[in-house]
Protein backbone atom coordinates (compact mmCIF):
# COMPACT_ATOMS: atom_id res chain seq x y z
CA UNK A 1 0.00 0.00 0.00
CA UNK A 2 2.94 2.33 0.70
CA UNK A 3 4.18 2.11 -3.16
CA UNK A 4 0.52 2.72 -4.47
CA UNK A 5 0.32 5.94 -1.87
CA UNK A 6 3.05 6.95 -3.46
CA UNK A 7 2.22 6.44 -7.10
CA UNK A 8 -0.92 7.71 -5.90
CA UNK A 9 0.52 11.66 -4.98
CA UNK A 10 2.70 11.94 -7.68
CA UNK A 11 -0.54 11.28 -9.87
CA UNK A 12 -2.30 13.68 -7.90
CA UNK A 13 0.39 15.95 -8.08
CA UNK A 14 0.58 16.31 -11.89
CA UNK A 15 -3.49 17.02 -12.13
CA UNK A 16 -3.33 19.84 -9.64
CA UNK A 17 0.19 22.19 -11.01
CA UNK A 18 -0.92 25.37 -9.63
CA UNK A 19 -1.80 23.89 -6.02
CA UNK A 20 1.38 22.02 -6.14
CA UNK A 21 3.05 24.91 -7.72
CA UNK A 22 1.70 27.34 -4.96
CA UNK A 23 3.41 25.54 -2.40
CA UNK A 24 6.59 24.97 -4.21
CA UNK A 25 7.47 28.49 -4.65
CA UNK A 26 6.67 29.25 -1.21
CA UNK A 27 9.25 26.85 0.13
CA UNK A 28 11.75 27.93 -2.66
CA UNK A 29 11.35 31.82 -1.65
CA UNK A 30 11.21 31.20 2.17
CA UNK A 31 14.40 29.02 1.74
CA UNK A 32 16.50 31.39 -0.42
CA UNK A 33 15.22 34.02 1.76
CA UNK A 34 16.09 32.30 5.14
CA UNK A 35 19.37 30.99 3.81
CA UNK A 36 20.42 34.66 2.29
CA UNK A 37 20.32 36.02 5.94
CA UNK A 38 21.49 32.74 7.86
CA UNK A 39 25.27 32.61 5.79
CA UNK A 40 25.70 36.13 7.27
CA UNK A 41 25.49 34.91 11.14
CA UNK A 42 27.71 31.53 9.54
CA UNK A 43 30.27 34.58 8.23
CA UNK A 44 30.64 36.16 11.83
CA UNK A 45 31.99 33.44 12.95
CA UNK A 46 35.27 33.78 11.28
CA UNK A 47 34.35 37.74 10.55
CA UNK A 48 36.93 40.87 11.89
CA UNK A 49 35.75 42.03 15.69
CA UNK A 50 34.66 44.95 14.23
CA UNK A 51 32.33 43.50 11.77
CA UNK A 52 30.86 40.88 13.47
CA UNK A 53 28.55 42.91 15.47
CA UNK A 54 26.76 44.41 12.05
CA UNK A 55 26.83 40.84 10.69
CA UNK A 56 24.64 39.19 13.76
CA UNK A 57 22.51 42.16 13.72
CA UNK A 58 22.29 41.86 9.67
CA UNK A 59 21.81 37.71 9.99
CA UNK A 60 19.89 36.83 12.89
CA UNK A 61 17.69 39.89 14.18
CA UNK A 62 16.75 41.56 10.51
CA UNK A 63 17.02 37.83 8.90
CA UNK A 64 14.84 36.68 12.40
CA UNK A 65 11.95 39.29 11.57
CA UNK A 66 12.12 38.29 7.57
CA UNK A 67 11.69 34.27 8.90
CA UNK A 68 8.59 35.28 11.00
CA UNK A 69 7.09 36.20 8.30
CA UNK A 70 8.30 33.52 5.95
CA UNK A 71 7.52 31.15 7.89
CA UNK A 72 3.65 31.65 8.65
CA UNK A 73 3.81 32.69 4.97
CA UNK A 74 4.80 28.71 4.04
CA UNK A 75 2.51 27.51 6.50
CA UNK A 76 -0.35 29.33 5.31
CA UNK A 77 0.14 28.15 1.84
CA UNK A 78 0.35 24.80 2.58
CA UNK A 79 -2.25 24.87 4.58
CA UNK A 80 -4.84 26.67 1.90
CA UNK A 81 -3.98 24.15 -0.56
CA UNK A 82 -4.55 21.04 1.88
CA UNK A 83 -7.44 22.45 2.99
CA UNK A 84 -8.88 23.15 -0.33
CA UNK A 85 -9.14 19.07 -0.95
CA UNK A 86 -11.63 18.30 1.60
CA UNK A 87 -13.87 17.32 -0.66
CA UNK A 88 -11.15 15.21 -2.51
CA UNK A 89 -10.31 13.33 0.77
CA UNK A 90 -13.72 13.09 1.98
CA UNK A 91 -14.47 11.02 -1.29
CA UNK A 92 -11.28 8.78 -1.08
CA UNK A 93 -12.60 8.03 2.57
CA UNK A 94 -16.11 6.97 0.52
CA UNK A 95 -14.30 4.48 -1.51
CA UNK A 96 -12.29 3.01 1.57
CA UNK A 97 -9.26 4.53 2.27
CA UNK A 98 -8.81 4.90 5.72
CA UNK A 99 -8.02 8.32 7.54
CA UNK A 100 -4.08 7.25 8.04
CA UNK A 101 -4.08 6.21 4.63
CA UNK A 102 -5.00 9.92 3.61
CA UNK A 103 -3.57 12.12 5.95
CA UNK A 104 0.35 9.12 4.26
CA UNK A 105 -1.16 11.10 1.06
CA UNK A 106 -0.97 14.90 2.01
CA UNK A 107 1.89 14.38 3.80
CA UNK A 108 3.77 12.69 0.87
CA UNK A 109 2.58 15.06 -1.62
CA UNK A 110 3.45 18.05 0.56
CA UNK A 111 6.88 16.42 1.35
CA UNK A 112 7.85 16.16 -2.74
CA UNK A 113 6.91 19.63 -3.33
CA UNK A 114 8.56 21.31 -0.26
CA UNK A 115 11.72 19.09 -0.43
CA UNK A 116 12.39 19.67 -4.49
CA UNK A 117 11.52 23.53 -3.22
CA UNK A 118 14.16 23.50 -0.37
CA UNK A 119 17.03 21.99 -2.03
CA UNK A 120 16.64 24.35 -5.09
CA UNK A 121 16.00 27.32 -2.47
CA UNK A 122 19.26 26.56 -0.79
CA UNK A 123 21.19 26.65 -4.21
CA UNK A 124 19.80 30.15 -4.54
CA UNK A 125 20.36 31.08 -1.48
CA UNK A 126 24.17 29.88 -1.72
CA UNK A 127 24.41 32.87 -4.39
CA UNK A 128 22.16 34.87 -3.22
CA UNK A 129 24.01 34.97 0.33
CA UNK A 130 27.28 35.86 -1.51
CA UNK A 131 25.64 38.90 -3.35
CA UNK A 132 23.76 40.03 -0.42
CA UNK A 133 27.51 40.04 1.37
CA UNK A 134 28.87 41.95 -1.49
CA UNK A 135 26.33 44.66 -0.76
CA UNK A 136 27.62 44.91 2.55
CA UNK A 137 30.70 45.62 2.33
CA UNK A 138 30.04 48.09 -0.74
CA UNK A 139 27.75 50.20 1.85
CA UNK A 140 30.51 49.92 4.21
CA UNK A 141 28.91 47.71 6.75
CA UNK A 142 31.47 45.22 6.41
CA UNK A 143 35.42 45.98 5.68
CA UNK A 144 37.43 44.62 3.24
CA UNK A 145 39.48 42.35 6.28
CA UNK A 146 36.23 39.88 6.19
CA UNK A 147 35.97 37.09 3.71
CA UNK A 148 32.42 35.58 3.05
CA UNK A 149 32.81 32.03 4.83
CA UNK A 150 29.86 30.34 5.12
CA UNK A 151 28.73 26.76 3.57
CA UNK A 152 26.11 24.26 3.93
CA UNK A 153 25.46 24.54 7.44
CA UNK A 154 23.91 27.47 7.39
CA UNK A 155 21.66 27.15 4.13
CA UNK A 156 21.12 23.87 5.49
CA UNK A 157 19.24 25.06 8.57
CA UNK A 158 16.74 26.83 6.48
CA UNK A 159 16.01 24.27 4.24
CA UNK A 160 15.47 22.25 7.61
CA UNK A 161 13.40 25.17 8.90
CA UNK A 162 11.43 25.63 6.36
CA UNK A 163 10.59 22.19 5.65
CA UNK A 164 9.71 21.72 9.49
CA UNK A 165 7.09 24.73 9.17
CA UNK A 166 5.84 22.85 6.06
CA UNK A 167 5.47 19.45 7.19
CA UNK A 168 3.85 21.06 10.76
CA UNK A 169 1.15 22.77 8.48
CA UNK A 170 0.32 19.86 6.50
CA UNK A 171 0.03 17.65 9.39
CA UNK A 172 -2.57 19.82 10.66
CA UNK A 173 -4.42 20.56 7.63
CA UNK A 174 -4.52 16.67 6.99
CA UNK A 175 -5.67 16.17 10.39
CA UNK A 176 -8.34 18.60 10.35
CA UNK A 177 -9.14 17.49 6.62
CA UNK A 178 -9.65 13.58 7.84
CA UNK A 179 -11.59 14.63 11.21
CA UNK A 180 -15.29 13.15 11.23
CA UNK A 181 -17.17 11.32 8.76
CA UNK A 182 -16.51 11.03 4.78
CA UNK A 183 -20.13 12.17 3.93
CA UNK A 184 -19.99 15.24 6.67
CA UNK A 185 -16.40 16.24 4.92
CA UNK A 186 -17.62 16.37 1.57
CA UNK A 187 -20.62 18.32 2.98
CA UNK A 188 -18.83 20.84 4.89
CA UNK A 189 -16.31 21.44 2.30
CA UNK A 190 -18.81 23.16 0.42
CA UNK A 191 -19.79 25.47 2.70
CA UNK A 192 -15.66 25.86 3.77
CA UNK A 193 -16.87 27.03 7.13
CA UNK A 194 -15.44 25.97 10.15
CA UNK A 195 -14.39 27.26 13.72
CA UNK A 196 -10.75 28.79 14.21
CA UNK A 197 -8.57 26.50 16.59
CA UNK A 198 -8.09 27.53 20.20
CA UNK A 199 -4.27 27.15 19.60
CA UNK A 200 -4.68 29.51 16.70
CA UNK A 201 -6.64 32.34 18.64
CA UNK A 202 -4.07 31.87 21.73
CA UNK A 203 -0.86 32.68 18.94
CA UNK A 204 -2.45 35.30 17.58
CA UNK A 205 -3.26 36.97 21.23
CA UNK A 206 0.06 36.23 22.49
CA UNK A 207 1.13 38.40 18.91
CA UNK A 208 -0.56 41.41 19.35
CA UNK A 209 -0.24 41.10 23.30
CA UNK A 210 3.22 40.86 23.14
CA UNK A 211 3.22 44.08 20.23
CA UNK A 212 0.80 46.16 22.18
CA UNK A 213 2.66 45.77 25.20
CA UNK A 214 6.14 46.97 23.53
CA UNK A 215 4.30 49.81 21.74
CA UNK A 216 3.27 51.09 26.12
CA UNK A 217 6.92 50.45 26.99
CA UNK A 218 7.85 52.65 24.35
CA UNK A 219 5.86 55.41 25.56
CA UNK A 220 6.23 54.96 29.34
CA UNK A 221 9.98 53.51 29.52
CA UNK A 222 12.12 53.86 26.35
CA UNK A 223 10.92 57.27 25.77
CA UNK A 224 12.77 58.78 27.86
CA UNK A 225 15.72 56.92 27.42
CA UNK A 226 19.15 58.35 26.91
CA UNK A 227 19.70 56.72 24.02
CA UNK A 228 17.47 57.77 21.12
CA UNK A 229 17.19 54.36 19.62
CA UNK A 230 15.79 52.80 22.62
CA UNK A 231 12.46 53.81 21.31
CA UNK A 232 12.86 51.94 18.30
CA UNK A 233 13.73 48.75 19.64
CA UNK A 234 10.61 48.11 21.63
CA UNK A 235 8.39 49.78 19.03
CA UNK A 236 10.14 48.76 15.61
CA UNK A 237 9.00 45.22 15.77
CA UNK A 238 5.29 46.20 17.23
CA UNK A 239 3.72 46.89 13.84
CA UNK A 240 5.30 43.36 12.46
CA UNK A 241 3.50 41.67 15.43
CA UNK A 242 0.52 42.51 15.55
CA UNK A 243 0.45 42.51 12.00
CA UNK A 244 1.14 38.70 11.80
CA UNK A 245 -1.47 38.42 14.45
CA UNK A 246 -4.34 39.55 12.70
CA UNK A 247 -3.44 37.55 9.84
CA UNK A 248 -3.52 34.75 11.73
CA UNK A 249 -7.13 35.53 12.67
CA UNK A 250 -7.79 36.10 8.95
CA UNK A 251 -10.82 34.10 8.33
CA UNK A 252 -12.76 35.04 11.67
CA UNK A 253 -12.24 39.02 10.85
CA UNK A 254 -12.89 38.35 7.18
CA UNK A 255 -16.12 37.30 8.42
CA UNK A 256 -17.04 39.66 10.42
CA UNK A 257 -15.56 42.94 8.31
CA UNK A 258 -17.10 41.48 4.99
CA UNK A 259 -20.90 42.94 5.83
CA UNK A 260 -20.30 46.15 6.70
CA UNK A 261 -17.94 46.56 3.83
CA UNK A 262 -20.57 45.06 1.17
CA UNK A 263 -23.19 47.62 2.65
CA UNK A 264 -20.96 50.62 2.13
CA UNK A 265 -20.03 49.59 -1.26
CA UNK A 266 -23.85 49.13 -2.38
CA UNK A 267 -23.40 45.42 -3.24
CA UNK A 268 -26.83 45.10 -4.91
CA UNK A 269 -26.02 47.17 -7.83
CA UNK A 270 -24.92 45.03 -10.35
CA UNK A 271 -24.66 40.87 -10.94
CA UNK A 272 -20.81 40.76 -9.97
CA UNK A 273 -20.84 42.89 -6.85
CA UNK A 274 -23.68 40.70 -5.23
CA UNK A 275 -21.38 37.41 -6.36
CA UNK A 276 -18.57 39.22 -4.81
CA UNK A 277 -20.33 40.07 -1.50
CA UNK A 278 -21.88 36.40 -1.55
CA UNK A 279 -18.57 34.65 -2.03
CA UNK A 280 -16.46 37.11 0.37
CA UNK A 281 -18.39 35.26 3.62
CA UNK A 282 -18.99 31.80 2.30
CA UNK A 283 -15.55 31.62 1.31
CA UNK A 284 -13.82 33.70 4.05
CA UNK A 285 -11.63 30.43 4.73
CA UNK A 286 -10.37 30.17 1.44
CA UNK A 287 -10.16 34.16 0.32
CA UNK A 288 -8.30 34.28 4.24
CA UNK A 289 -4.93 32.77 2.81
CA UNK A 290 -5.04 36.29 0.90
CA UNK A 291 -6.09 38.83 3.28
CA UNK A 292 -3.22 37.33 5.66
CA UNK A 293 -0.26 38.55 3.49
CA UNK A 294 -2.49 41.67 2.73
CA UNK A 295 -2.09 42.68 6.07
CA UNK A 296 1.64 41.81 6.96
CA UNK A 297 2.64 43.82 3.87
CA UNK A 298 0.49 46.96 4.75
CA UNK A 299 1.44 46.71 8.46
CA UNK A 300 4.95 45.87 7.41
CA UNK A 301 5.45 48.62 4.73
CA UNK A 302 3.38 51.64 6.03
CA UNK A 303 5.17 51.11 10.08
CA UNK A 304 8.40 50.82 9.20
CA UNK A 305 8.42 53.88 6.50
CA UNK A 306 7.04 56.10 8.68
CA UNK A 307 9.28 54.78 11.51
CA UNK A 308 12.26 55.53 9.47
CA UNK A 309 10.79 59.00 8.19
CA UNK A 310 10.36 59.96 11.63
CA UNK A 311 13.74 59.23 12.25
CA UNK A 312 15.67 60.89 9.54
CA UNK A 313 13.71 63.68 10.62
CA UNK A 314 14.14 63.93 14.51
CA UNK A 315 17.39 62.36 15.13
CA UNK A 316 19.92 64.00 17.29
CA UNK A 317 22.99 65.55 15.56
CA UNK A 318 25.73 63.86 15.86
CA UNK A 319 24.03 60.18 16.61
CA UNK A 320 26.47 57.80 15.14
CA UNK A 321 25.18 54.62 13.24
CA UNK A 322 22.17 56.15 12.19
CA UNK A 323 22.84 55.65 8.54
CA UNK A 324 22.91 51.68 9.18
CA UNK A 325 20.22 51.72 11.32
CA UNK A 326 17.97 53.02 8.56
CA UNK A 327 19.67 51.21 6.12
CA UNK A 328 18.65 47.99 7.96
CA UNK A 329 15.13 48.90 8.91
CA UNK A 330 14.78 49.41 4.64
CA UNK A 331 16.31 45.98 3.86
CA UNK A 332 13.65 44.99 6.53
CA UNK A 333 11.20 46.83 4.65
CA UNK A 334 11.55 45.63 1.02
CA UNK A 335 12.76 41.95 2.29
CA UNK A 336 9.60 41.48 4.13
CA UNK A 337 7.13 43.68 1.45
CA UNK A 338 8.56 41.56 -1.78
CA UNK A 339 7.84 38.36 -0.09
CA UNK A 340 4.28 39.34 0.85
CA UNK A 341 3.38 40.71 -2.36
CA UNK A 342 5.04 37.54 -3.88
CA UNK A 343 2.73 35.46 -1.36
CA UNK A 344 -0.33 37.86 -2.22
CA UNK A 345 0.07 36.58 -6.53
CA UNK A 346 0.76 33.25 -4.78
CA UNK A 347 -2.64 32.76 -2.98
CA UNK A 348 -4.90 34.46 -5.70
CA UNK A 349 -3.49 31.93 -7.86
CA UNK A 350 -4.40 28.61 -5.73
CA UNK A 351 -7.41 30.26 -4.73
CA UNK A 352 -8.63 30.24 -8.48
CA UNK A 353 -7.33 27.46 -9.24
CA UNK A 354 -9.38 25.86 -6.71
CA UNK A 355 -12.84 27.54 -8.17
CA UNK A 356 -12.23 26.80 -11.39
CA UNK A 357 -14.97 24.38 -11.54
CA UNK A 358 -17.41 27.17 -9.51
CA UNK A 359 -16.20 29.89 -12.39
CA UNK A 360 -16.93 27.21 -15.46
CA UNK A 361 -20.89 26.84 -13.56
CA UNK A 362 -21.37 30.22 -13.29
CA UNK A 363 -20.68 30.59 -16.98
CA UNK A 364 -23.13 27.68 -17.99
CA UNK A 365 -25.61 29.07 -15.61
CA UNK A 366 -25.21 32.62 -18.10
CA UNK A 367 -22.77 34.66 -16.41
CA UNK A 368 -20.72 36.21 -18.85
CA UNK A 369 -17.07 36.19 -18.60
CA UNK A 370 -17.12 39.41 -17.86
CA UNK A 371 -19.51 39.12 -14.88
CA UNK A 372 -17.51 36.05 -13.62
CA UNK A 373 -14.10 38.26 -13.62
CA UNK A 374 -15.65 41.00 -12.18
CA UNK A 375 -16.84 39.27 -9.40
CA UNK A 376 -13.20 38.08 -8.71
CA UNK A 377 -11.97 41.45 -8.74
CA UNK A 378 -14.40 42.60 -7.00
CA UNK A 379 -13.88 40.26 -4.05
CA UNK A 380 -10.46 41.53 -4.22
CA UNK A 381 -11.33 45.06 -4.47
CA UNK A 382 -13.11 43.50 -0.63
CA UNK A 383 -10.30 41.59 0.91
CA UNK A 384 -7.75 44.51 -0.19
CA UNK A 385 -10.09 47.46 1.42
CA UNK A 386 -10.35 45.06 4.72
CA UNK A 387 -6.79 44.23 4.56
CA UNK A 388 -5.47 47.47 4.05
CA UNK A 389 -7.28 48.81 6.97
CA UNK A 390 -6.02 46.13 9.25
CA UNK A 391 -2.67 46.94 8.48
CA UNK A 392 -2.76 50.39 9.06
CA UNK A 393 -4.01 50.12 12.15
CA UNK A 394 -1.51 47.50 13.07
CA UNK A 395 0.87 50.21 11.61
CA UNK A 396 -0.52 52.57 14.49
CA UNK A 397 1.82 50.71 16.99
CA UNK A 398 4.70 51.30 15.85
CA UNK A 399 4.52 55.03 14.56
CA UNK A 400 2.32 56.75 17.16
CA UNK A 401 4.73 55.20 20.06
CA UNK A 402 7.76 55.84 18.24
CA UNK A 403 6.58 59.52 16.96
CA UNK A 404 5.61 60.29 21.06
CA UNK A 405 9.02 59.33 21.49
CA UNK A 406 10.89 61.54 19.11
CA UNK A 407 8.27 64.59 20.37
CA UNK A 408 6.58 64.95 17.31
CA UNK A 409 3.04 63.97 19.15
CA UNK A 410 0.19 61.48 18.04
CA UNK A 411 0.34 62.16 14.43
CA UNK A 412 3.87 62.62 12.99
CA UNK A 413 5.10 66.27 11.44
CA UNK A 414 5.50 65.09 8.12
CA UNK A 415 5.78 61.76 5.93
CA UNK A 416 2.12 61.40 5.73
CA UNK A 417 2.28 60.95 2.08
CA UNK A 418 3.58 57.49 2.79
CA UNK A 419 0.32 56.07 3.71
CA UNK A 420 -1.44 56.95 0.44
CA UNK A 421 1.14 55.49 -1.38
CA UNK A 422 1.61 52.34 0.53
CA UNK A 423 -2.48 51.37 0.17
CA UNK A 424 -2.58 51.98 -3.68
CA UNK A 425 0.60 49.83 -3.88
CA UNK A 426 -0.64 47.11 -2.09
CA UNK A 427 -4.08 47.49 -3.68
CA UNK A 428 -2.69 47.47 -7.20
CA UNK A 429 -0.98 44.19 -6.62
CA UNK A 430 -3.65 42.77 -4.88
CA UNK A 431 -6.52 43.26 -7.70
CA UNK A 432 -3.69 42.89 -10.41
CA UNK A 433 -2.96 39.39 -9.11
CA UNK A 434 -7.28 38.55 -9.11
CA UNK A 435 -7.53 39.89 -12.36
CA UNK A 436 -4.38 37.84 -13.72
CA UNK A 437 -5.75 34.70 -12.08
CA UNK A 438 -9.28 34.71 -12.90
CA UNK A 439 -8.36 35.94 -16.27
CA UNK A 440 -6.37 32.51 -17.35
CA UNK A 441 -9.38 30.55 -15.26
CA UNK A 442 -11.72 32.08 -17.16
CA UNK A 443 -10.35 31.87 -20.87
């Protein structure tokens, strides 16, 4: 039985490419990623004593934040695309195949995926490593005494990481995908309803507990530190947190934000804006895996921006480092707003994938293709407008500590601009990836 499991996911595997292809590129990314930051702590090992210092910062605190957000990135994928084939498992179980025997399925098909993704995502990151050393010690952060030394150990570790996070997620969406009856499975799969985990709800408290709580140190304690980066430690990282934290309750505020949203917006007015407001709540589980990065990117970009604006602005004459300091709060920046915007095409694409048989019934029961795309984009148009707003306001704990810090009050003196331009980025990726998506589903 183990041979025809086997034969039986690589089958599986070749009839669902963009699923499978999802997943891959999140392990690939994440791994590359991970591996870039991790041969910079392997460096400091044999680095100058005057280099190591920006190395370790460099490898394991900015490369630290980046693998947060990789790694719930990887698990969320994986997880989306398990959960997606409810209905697929739920009719193997009707045929005889035992829960074990299904969850050996998932598990194998997620481990061919994620390992072919890891190994070539540790090749990349083997170059990638090298170039992102070379930067380095072009800016100056590094001198010329320190050679790039690091090998397989360290590329090694992410590929181990990021496979753990993947195999962890699949478990659990296998688990959760086998749980009850076959006939109740196929059932509920429709509906793709379901209650959030307690051990979900408790992360995602402990997130924006723990953020909340740095972003009242920073006005109580760090504020009137001595030191004028103080401040940003405790309140750099708050926006990230509690960012990740309302991702993680995606589907539950999905949910609840989708009605008053379609009542603003007037969703009666035409055939694809009541599809659209329809298909935001029914399929708040499956639209969730893209509100998540959504969020992280808007919280990511629009906190750390304004916490760097503030910065240039109000620092203290004379403040040494604060040239690196910025410079590593915008690698921060772009490392963690490329990989969500990456993740953001990545989930539109399984998502549609996965409806591709809901699109083709809408068009035999006489939606046009027009109708059908619009409704795609519009749901977008939804899931951007809720994201959006959930990431500015976990943007608000980071720069209204961090501005009460630098005196500038509630609302910072200037940079305001950045907001604006932050939400029409991340909404023109986030309907440009729907319309792409629905666009090859539909033709």
């Amino acid at each position: 039985m183990s041979a025809g499991t086997t034969t039986l996911a690589w089958r599986s595997l070749r009839h669902r490419p963009l699923g499978a292809t999802a997943t891959f590129l999140a392990v690939l990314l994440g791994t590359a990623l991970i591996g870039s930051f991790a041969t910079l702590v392997e460096t400091s090992f044999t680095a100058a004593d005057a280099d190591t210092g920006n190395l370790v910062v460099m490898g394991a605190v900015v490369g630290g934040w980046g693998a947060l957000i990789v790694l719930f990135s990887v698990a969320s994928t994986v997880g989306i695309t398990t959960t997606q084939r409810a209905a697929e498992i739920g009719l193997l179980r009707t045929i005889g195949a035992t829960p074990r025997q299904a969850r050996r399925l998932i598990a194998r098909e997620a481990a061919g995926v994620a390992v072919l993704g890891a190994v070539l995502g540790a090749l990349v990151a083997a170059g990638t490593g090298r170039l992102l050393f070379a930067l380095l010690q072009s800016g100056g952060m590094v001198s010329d005494a320190t050679r790039y030394d690091a090998g397989r150990a360290s590329v090694g570790a992410a590929a181990l990481l990021v496979l753990l996070a993947a195999g962890v997620a699949a478990a659990v969406a296998a688990r959760r995908a086998t749980r009850g009856p076959a006939g109740v499975l196929v059932r509920d799969s429709v509906a793709e309803q379901g209650r959030m985990r307690w051990w979900r709800v408790a992360i995602a408290v402990l997130l924006i507990g723990y953020g909340l709580g740095m972003a009242v140190i920073t006005i109580t304690v760090t504020a009137h530190d001595k030191d004028p980066y103080a401040a940003m430690s405790t309140s750099g990282s708050s926006s990230i947190l509690v960012g990740v934290g309302l991702a993680v309750l995606a589907p539950v505020l999905l949910r609840w934000c989708a009605t008053p949203v379609r009542l603003l917006s007037g969703a009666s007015s035409s055939a694809s804006a009541h599809l659209a407001s329809y298909n935001t709540t029914r399929r708040a589980h499956l639209l969730s895996g893209v509100l998540a990065p959504v969020i992280v990117l808007t919280a990511a970009a629009a906190g750390t921006l304004l916490l760097v604006d503030i910065d240039t602005r109000s620092v203290p004459a004379g403040t040494p480092d604060s040239d690196t300091i910025n410079l590593l709060n915008n690698v921060v920046v772009a490392m963690i707003a490329l990989f969500a915007a990456i993740m953001v095409v990545n989930a539109f694409v399984a998502t549609v994938a996965h409806r591709r048989t809901e699109l083709e019934r809408l068009r035999l029961l006489g939606a046009t293709p027009r109708q059908v795309r619009g409704s795609v984009v519009a749901e977008a148009a939804v899931v951007a407008l809720i994201g959006v707003g959930l990431g500015l306001l976990a943007a608000l704990t980071t720069v209204v500590p961090f501005a009460i810090a630098r005196h500038e009050g509630v609302v910072p003196d200037g940079g305001l601009w950045l907001v604006p331009a932050v939400v029409a980025a991340v909404a023109a990726v986030t309907l440009g990836s729907a319309r792409g998506a629905v666009r090859s589903a539909v033709r």
